[in-house]
C-alpha atoms as a PDB file:
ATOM      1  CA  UNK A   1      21.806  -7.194   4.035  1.00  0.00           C
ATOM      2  CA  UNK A   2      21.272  -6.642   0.635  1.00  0.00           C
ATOM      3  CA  UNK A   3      18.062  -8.813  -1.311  1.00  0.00           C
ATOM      4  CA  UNK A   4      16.650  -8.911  -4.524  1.00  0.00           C
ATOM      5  CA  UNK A   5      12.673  -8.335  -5.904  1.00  0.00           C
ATOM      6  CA  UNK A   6      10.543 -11.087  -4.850  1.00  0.00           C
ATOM      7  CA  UNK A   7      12.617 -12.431  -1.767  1.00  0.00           C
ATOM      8  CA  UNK A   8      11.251 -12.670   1.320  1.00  0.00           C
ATOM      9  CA  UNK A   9      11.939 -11.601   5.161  1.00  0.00           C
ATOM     10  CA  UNK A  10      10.516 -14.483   7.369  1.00  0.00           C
ATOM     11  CA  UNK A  11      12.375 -13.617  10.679  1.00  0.00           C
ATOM     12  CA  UNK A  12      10.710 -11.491  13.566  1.00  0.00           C
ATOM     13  CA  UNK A  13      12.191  -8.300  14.307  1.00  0.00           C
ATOM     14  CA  UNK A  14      12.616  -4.922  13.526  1.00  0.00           C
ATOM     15  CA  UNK A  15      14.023  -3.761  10.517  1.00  0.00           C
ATOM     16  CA  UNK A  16      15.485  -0.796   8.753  1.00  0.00           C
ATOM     17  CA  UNK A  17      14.677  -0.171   4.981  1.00  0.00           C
ATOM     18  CA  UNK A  18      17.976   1.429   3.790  1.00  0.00           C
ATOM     19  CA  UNK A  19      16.801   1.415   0.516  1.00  0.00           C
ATOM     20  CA  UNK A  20      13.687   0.189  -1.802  1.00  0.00           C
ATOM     21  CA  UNK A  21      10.696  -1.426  -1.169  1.00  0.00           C
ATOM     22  CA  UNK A  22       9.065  -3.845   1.113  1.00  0.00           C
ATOM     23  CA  UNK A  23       5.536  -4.709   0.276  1.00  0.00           C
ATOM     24  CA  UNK A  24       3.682  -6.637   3.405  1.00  0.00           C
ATOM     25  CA  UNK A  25       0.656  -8.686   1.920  1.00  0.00           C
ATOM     26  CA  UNK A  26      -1.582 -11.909   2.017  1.00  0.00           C
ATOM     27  CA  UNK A  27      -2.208 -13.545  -0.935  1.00  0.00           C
ATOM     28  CA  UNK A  28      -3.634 -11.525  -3.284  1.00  0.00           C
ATOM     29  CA  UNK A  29      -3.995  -8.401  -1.219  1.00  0.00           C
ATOM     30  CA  UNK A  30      -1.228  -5.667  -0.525  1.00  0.00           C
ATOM     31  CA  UNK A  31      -1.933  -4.653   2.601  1.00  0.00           C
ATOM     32  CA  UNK A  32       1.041  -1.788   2.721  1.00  0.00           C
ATOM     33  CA  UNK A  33       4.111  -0.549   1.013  1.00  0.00           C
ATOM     34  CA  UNK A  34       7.074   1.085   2.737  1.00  0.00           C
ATOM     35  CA  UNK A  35      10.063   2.762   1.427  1.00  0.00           C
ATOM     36  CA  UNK A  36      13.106   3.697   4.199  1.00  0.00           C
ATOM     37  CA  UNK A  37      12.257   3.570   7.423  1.00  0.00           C
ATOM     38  CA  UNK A  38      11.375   1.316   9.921  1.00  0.00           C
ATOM     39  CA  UNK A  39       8.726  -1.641  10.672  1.00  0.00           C
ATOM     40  CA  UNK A  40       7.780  -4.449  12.571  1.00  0.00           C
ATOM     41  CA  UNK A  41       7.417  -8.122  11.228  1.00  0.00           C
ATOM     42  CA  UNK A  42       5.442  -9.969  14.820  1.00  0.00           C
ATOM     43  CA  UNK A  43       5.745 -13.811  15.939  1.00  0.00           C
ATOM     44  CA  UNK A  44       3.664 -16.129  14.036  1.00  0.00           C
ATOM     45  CA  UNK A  45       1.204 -16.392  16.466  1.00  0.00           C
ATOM     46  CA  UNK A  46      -1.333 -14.446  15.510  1.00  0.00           C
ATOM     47  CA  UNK A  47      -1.301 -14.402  11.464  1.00  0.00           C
ATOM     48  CA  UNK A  48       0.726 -17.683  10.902  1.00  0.00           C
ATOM     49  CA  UNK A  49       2.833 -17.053   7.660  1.00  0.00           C
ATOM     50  CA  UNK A  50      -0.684 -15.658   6.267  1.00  0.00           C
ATOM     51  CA  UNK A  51       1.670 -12.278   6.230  1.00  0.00           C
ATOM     52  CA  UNK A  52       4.220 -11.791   3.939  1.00  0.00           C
ATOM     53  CA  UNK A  53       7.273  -9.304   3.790  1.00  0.00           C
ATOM     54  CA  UNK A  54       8.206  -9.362   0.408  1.00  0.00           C
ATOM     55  CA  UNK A  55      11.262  -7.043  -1.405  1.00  0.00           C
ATOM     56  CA  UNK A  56       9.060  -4.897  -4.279  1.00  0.00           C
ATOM     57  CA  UNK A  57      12.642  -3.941  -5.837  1.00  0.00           C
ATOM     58  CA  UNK A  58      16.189  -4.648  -4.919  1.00  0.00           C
ATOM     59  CA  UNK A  59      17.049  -3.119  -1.339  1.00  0.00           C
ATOM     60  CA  UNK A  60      19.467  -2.747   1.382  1.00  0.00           C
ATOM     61  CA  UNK A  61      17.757  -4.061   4.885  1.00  0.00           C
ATOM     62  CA  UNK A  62      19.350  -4.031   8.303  1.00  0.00           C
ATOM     63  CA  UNK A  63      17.726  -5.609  11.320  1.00  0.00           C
ATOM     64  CA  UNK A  64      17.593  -3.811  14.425  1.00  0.00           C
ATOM     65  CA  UNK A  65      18.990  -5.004  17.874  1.00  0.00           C
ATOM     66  CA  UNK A  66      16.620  -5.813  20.444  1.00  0.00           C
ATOM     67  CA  UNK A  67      17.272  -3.172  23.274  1.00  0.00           C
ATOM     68  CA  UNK A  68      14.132  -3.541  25.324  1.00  0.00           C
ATOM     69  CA  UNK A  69      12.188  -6.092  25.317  1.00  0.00           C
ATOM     70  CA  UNK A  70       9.487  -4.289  26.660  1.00  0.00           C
ATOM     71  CA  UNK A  71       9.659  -1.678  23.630  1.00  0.00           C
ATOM     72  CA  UNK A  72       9.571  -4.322  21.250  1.00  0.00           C
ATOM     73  CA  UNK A  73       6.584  -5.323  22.531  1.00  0.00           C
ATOM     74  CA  UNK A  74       5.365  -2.172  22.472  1.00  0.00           C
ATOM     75  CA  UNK A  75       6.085  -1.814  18.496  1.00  0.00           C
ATOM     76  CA  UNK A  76       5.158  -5.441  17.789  1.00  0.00           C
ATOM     77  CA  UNK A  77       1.458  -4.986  18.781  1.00  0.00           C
ATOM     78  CA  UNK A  78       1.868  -2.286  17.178  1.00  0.00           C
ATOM     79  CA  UNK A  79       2.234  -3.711  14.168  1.00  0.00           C
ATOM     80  CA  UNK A  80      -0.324  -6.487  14.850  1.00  0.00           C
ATOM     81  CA  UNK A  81      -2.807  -3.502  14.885  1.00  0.00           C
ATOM     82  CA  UNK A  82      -1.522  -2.014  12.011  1.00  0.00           C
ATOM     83  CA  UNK A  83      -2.127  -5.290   9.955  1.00  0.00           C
ATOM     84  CA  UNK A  84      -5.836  -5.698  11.412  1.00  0.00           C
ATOM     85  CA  UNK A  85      -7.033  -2.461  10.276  1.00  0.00           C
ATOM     86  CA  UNK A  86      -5.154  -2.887   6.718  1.00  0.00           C
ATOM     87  CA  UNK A  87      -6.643  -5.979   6.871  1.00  0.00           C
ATOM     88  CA  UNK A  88      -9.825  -4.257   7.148  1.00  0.00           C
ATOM     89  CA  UNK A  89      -9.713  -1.858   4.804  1.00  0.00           C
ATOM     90  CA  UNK A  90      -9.002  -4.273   1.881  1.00  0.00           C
ATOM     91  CA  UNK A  91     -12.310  -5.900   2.850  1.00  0.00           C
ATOM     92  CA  UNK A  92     -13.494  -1.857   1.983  1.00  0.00           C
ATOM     93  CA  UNK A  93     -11.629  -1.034  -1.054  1.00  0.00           C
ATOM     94  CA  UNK A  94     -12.990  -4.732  -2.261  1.00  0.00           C
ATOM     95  CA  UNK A  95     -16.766  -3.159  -1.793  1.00  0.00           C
ATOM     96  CA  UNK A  96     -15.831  -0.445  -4.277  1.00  0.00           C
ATOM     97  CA  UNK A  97     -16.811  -0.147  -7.691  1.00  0.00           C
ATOM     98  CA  UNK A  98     -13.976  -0.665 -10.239  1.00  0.00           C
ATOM     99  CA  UNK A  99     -12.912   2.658 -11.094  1.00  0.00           C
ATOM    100  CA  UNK A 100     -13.532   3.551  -7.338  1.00  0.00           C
ATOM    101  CA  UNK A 101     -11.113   0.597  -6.346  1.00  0.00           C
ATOM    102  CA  UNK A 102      -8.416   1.277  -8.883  1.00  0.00           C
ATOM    103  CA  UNK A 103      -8.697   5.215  -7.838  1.00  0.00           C
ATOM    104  CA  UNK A 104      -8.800   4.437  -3.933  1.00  0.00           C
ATOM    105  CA  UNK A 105      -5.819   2.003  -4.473  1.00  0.00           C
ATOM    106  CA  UNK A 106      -3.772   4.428  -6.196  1.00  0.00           C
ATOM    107  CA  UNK A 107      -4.640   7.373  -3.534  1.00  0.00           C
ATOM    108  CA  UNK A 108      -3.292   4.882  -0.806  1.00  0.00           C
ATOM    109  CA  UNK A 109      -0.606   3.954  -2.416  1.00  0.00           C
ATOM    110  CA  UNK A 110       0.427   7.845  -3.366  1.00  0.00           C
ATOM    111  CA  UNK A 111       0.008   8.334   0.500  1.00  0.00           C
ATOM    112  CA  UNK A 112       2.599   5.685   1.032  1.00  0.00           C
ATOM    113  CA  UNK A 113       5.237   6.348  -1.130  1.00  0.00           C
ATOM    114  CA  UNK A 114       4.222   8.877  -3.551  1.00  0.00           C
ATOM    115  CA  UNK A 115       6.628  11.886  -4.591  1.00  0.00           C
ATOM    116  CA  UNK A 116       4.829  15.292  -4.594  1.00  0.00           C
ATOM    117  CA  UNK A 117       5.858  18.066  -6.729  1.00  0.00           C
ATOM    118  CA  UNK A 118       3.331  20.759  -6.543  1.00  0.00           C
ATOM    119  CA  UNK A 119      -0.169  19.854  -7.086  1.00  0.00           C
ATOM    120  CA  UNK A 120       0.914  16.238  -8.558  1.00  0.00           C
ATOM    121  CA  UNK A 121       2.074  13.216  -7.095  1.00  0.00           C
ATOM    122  CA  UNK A 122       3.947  10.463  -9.188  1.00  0.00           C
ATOM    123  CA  UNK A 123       3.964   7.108  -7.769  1.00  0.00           C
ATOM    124  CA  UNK A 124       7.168   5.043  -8.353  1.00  0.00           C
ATOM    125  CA  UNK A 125       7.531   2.467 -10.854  1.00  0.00           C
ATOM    126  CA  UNK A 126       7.273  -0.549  -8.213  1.00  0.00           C
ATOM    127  CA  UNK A 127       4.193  -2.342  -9.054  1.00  0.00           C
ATOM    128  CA  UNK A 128       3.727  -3.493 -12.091  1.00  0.00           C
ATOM    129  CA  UNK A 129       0.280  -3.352 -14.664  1.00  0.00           C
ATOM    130  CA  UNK A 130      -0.146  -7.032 -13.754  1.00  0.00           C
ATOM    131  CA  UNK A 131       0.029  -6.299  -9.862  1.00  0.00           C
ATOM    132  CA  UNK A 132      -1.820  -2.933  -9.902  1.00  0.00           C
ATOM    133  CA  UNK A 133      -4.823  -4.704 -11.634  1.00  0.00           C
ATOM    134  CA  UNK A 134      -4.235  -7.965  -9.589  1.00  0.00           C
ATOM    135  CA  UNK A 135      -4.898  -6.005  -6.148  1.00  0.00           C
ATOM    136  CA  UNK A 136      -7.700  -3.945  -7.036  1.00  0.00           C
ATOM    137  CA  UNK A 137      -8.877  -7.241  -8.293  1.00  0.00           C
ATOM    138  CA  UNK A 138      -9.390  -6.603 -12.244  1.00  0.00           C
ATOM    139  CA  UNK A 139      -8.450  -7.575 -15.520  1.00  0.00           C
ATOM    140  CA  UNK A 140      -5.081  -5.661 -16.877  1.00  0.00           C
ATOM    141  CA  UNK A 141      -7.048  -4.675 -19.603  1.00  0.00           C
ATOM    142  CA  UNK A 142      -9.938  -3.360 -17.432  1.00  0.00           C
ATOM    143  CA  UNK A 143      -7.051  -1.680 -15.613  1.00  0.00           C
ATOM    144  CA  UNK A 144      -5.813   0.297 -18.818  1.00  0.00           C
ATOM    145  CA  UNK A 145      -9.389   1.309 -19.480  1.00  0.00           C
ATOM    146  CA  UNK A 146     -10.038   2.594 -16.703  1.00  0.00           C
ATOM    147  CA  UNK A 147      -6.791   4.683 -17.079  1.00  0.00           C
ATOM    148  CA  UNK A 148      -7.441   6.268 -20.162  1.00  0.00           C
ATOM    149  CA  UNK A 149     -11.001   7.122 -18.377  1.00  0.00           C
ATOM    150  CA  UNK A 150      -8.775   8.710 -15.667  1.00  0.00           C
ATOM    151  CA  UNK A 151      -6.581  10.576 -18.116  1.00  0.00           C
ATOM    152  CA  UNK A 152      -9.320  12.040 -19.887  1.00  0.00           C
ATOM    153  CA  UNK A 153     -10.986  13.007 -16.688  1.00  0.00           C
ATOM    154  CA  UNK A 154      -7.720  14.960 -16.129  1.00  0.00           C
ATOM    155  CA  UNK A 155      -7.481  12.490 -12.596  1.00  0.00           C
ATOM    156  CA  UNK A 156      -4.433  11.635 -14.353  1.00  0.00           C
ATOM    157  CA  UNK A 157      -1.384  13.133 -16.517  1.00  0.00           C
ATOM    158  CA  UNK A 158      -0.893  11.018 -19.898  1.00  0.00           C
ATOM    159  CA  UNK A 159       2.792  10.357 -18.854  1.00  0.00           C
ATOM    160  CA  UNK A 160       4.502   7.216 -18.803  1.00  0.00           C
ATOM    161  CA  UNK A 161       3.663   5.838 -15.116  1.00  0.00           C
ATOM    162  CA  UNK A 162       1.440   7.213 -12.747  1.00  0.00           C
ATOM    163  CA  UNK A 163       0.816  10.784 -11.563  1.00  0.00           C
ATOM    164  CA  UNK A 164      -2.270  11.868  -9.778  1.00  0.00           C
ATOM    165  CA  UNK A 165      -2.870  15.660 -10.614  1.00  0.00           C
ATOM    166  CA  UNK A 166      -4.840  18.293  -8.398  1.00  0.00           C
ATOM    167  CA  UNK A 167      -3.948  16.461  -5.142  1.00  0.00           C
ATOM    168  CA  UNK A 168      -6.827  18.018  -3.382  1.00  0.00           C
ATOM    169  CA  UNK A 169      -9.334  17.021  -5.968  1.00  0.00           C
ATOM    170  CA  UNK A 170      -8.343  13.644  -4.981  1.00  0.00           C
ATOM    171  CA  UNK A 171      -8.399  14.245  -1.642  1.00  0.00           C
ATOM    172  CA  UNK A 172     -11.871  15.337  -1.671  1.00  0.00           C
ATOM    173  CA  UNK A 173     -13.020  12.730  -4.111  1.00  0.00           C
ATOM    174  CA  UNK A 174     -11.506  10.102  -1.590  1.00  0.00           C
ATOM    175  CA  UNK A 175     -13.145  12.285   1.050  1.00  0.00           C
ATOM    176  CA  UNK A 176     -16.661  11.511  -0.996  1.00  0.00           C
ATOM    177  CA  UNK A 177     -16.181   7.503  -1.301  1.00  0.00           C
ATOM    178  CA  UNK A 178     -15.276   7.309   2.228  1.00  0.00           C
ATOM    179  CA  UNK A 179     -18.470   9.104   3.534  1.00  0.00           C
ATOM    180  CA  UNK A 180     -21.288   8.444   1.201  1.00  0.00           C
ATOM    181  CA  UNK A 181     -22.289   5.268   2.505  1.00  0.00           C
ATOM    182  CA  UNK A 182     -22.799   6.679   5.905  1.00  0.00           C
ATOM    183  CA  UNK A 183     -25.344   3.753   6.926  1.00  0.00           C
ATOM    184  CA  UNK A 184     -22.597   1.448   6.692  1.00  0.00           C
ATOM    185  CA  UNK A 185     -20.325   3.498   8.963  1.00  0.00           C
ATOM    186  CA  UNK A 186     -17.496   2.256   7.404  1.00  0.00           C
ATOM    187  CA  UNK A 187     -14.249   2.256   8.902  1.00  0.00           C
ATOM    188  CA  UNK A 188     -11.928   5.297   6.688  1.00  0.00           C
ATOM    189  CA  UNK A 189      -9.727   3.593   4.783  1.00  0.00           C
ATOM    190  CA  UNK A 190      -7.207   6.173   3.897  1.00  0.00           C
ATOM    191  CA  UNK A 191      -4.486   8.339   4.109  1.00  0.00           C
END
């Protein structure tokens, strides 16, 4: 089936991402973005239509036959799991400080869907300005300064879009947010 940005997939099942986007959120958090492949959308029972499936561009879907139910199962708590501990580390990222935020968010999302070239990774254009600053829960203004901080840090390249140079800087910067607050014990919340 083919379906256009900004529709919705309410039906459990499994599904195939032939091509795009499918960002699963609730509300104003983005809990995950996939590009082909598959995933898991559970019964209602346990998140109510709290979750949302949601096509980030135009894309070609295909849900899967049912060939065990036993499996499915098997892959639907699964993806209940999956959901809790995204769930849980939103509630992190949202302890961050801004910059922190807008540089964990874009590390996660570069772990999703990024495309690496050497030491750089460019994201693909399928969240907006708007949504970018709307889930790490800022201004879109705040979210342009804080880019320009980034570019000038070198974090950044001063393309058109976004590209994360020296992966493993950011790697161990992430590294750093995730373990400074050791009293906490918080839960890692990346890649």
């Amino acid at each position: 089936m083919k379906l256009t940005k900004g529709s919705n997939i309410y039906e459990c099942g499994e599904y195939a991402i032939l091509k795009g986007y499918v960002a699963c959120k609730t509300g104003d958090y983005l809990l995950k973005i996939m590009r082909e492949g598959t995933f898991t959308i559970t019964e209602e029972c346990l998140f109510g239509k709290r979750i949302q499936y949601q096509a980030q561009s135009d894309i070609h879907l295909k849900q899967l036959p049912i060939l065990s139910e036993t499996n499915f199962l098997q892959k639907q708590a699964s993806a209940e799991s999956a959901v809790m501990y995204h769930l849980v580390r939103q509630l992190d990222l949202y302890a961050l400080p801004v910059k922190e935020r807008v540089m964990a968010f874009l590390y996660w999302i570069a772990c999703e869907i990024g495309e690496f070239r050497y030491e750089k990774c460019r994201i693909p254009s399928v969240l907006t300005q708007v949504e970018i600053a709307n889930y790490t829960h800022c201004t879109r203004e705040y979210l342009n300064g804080v880019r320009r901080v980034l570019i000038a840090e070198q974090w950044l390249a001063s393309e058109k879009g976004w590209v994360l140079l020296d992966w493993d800087r950011w790697g161990a910067f992430i590294y750093h947010i995730e373990t400074k607050d050791t009293d906490r014990k918080r839960l890692s919340i990346f890649c």
